[in-house]
C-alpha atoms as a PDB file:
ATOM      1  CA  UNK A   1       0.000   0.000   0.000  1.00  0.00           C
ATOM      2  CA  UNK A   2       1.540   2.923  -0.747  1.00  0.00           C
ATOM      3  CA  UNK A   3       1.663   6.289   0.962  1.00  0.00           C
ATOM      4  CA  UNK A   4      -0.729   9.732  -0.050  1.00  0.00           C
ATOM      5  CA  UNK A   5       1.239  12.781   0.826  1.00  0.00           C
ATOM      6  CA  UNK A   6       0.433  16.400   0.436  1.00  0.00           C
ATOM      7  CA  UNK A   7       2.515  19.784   2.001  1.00  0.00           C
ATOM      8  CA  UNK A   8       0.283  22.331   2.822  1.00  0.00           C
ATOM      9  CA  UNK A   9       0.456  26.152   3.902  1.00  0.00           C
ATOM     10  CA  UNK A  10      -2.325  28.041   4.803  1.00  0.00           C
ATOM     11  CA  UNK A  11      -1.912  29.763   1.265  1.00  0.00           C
ATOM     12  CA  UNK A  12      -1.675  26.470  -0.855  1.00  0.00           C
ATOM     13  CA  UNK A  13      -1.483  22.903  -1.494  1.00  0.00           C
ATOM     14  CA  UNK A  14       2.828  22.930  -1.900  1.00  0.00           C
ATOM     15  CA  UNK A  15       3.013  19.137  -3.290  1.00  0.00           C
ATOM     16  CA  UNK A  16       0.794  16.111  -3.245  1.00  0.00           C
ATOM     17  CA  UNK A  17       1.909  12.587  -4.383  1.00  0.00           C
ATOM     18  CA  UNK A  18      -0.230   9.527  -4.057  1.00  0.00           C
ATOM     19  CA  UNK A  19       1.851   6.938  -4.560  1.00  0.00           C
ATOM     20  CA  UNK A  20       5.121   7.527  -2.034  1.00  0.00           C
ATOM     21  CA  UNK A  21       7.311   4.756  -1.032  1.00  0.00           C
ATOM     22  CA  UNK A  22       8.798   6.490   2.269  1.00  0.00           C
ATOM     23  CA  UNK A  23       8.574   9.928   4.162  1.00  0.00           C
ATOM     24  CA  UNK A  24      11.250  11.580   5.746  1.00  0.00           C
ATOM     25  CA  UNK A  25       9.451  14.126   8.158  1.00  0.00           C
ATOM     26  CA  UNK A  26      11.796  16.764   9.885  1.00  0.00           C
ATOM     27  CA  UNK A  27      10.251  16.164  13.547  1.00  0.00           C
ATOM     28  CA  UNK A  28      10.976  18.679  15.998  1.00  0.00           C
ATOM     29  CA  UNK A  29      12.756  16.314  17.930  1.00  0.00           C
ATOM     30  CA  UNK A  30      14.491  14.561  15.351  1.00  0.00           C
ATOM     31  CA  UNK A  31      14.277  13.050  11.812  1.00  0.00           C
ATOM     32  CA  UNK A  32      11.232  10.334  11.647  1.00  0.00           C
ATOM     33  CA  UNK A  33      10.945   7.758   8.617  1.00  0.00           C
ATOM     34  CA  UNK A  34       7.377   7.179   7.441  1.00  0.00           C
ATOM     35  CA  UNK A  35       6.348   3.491   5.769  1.00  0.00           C
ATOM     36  CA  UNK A  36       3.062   2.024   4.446  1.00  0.00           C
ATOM     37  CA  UNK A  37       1.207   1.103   7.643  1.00  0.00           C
ATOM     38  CA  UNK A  38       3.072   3.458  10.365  1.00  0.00           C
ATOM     39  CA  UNK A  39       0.980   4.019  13.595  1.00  0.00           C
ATOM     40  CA  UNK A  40      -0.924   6.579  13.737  1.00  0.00           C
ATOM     41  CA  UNK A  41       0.580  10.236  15.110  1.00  0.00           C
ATOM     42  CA  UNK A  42       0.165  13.872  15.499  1.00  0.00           C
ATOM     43  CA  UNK A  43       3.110  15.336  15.945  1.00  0.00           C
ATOM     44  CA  UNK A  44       4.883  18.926  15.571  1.00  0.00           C
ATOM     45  CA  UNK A  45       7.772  19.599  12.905  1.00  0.00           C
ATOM     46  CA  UNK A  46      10.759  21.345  13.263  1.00  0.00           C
ATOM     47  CA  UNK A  47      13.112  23.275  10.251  1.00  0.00           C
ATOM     48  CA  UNK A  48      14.336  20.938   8.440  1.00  0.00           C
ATOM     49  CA  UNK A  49      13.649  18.833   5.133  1.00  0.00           C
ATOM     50  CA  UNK A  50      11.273  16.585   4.158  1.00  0.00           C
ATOM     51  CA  UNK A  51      11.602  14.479   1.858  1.00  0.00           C
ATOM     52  CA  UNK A  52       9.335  12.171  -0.478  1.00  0.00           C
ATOM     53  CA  UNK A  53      10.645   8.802  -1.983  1.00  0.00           C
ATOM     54  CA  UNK A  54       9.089   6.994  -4.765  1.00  0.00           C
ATOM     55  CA  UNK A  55      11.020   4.638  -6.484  1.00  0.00           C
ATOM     56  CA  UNK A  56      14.380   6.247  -6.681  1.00  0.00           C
ATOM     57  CA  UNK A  57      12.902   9.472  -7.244  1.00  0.00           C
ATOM     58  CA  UNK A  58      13.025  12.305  -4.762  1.00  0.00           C
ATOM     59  CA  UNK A  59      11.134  15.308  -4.087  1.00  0.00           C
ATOM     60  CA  UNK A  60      12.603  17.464  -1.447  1.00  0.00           C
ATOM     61  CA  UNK A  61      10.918  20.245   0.842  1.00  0.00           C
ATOM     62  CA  UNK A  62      12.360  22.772   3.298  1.00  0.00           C
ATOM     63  CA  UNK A  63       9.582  23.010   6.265  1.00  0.00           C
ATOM     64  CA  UNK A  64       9.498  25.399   8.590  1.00  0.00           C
ATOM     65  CA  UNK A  65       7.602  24.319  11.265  1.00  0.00           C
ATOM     66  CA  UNK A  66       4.639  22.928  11.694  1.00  0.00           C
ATOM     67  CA  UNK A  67       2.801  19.769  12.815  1.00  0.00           C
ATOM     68  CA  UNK A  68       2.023  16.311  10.603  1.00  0.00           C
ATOM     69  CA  UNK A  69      -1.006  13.856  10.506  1.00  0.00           C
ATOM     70  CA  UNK A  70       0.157  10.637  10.253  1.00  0.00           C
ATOM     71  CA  UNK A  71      -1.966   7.944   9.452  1.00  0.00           C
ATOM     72  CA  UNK A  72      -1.413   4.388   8.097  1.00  0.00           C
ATOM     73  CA  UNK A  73      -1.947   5.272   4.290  1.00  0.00           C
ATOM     74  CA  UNK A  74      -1.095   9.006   4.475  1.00  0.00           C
ATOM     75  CA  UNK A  75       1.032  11.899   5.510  1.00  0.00           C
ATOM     76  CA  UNK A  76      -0.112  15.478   5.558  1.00  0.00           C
ATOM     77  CA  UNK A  77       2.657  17.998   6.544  1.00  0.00           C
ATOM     78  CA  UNK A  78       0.053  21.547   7.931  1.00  0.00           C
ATOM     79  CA  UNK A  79       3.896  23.864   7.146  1.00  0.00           C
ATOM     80  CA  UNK A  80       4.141  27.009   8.705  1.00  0.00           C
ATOM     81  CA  UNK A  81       6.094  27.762   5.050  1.00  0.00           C
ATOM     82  CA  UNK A  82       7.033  24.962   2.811  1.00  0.00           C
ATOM     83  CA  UNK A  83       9.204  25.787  -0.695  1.00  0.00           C
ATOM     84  CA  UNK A  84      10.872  23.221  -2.877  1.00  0.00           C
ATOM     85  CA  UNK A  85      14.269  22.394  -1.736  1.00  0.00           C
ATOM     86  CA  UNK A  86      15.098  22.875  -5.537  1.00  0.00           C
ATOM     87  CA  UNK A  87      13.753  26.020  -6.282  1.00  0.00           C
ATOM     88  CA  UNK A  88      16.338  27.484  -3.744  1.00  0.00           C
ATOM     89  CA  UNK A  89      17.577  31.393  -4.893  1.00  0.00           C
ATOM     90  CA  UNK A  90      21.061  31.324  -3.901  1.00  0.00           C
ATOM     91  CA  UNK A  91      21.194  34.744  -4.258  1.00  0.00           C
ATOM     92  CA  UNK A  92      17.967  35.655  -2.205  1.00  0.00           C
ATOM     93  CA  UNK A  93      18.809  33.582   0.571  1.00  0.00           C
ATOM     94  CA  UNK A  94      22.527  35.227   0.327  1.00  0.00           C
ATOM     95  CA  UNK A  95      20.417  38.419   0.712  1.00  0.00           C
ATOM     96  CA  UNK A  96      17.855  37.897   3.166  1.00  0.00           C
ATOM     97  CA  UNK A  97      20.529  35.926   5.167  1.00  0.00           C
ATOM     98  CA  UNK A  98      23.367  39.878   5.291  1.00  0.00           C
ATOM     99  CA  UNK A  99      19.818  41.822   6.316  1.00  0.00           C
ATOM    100  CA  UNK A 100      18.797  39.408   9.016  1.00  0.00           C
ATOM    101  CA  UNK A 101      22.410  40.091  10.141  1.00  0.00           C
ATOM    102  CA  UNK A 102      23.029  43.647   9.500  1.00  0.00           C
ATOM    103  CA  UNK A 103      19.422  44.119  11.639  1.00  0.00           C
ATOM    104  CA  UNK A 104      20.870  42.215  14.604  1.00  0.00           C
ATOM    105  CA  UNK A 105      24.051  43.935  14.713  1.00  0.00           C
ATOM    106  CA  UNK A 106      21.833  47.002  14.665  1.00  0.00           C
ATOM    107  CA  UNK A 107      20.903  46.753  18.046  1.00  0.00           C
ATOM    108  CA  UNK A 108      17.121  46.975  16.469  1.00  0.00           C
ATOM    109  CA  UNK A 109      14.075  47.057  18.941  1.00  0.00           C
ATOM    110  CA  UNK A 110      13.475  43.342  20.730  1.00  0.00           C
ATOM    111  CA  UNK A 111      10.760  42.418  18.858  1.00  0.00           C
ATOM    112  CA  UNK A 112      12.436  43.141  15.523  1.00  0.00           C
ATOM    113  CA  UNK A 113      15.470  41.647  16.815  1.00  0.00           C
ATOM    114  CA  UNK A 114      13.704  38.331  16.679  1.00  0.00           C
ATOM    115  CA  UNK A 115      12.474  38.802  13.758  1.00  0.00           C
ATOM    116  CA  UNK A 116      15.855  39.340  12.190  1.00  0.00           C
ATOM    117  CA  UNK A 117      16.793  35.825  14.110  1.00  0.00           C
ATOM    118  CA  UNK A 118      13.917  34.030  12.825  1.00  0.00           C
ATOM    119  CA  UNK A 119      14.801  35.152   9.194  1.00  0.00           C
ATOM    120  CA  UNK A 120      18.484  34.666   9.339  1.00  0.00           C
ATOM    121  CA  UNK A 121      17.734  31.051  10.537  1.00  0.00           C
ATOM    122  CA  UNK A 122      15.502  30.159   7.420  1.00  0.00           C
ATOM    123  CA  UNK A 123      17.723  31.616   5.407  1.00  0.00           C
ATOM    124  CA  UNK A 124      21.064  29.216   7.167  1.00  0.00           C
ATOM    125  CA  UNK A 125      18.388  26.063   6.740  1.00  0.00           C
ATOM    126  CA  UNK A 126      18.154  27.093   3.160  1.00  0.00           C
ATOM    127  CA  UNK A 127      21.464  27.290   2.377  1.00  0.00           C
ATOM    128  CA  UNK A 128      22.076  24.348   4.103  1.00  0.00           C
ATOM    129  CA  UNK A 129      19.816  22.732   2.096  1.00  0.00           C
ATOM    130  CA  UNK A 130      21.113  23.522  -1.513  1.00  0.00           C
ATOM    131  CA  UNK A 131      24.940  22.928  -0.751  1.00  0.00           C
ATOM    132  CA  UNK A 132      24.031  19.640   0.637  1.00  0.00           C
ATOM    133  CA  UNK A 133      21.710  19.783  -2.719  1.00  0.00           C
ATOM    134  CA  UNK A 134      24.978  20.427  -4.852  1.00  0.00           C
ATOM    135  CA  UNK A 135      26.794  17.936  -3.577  1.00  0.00           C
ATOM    136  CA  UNK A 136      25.175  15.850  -4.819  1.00  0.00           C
ATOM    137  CA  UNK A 137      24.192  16.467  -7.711  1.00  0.00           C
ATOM    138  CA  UNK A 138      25.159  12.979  -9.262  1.00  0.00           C
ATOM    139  CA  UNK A 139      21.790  11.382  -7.986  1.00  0.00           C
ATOM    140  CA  UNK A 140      19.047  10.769  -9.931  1.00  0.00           C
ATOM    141  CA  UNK A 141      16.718  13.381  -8.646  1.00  0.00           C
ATOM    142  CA  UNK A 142      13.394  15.111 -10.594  1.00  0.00           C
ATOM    143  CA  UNK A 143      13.346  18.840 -10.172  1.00  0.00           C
ATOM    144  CA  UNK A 144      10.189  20.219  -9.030  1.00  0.00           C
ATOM    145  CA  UNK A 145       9.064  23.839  -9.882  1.00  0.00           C
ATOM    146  CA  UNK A 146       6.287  25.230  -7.824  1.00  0.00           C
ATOM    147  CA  UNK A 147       4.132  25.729 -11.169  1.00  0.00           C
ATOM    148  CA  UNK A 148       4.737  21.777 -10.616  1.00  0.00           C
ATOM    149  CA  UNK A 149       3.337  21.365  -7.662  1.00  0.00           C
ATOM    150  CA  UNK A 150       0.174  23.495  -8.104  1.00  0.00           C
END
């Protein structure tokens, strides 16, 4: 039996597969593998990336927080913000990741301060992400553009 998946935001259905192999949820306390027939659980997710095998084909998510339904049959990941780990800007994360800092090392007001903390750790996720990404690029992976995934 294989697994139904969907990523969701409260702006839009990210991805949705119905015939995954595995699930690779990024729990907030750790990594968690998802099979046909798992146990039922609710749980919360941490940053991290999820990731969707079928066959050897992988589609790859950075989630930033949220909590996932886990059922027997299927997997649906409620994302806080979700974005394909292969649509990553480089360049935008470069960017959002130097004003995150430049804020801090303002000495901006506390509540902007955190702001600036909560952006400049997306932004380290994502670039995590896409070097681990371009390392290795010898894998057979399918590229998903969010037009894709709509």
């Amino acid at each position: 039996m294989p697994i139904h998946v969907e990523i969701v935001t409260q702006e839009r259905k990210v991805f949705e597969e119905r015939e995954a192999d595995m699930v690779i949820v990024p729990g907030s306390e750790g990594e968690m593998g998802v099979l046909p027939h798992h146990a039922p659980v609710l749980t919360t997710m941490g940053y991290g990336e999820l990731i969707v095998r079928k066959g050897n084909k992988e589609e790859r998510f950075v989630i930033y927080g949220g909590v996932v339904d886990i059922r027997p049959d299927k997997v649906v990941a409620l994302a806080y913000l979700a974005e394909s780990s292969f649509a990553l800007d480089e360049e935008k994360i470069e960017a959002a990741r130097a004003r995150a800092a430049k804020m801090m090392a303002e000495g901006v007001p506390e509540a902007e301060n955190r702001s600036a903390a909560l952006e400049l750790r997306r932004a380290e996720l994502a670039l995590k992400i896409k070097n681990k990404l371009k390392s290795r690029s010898g894998s057979i992976l399918r590229i998903v553009s969010q037009d894709d995934s709509e």
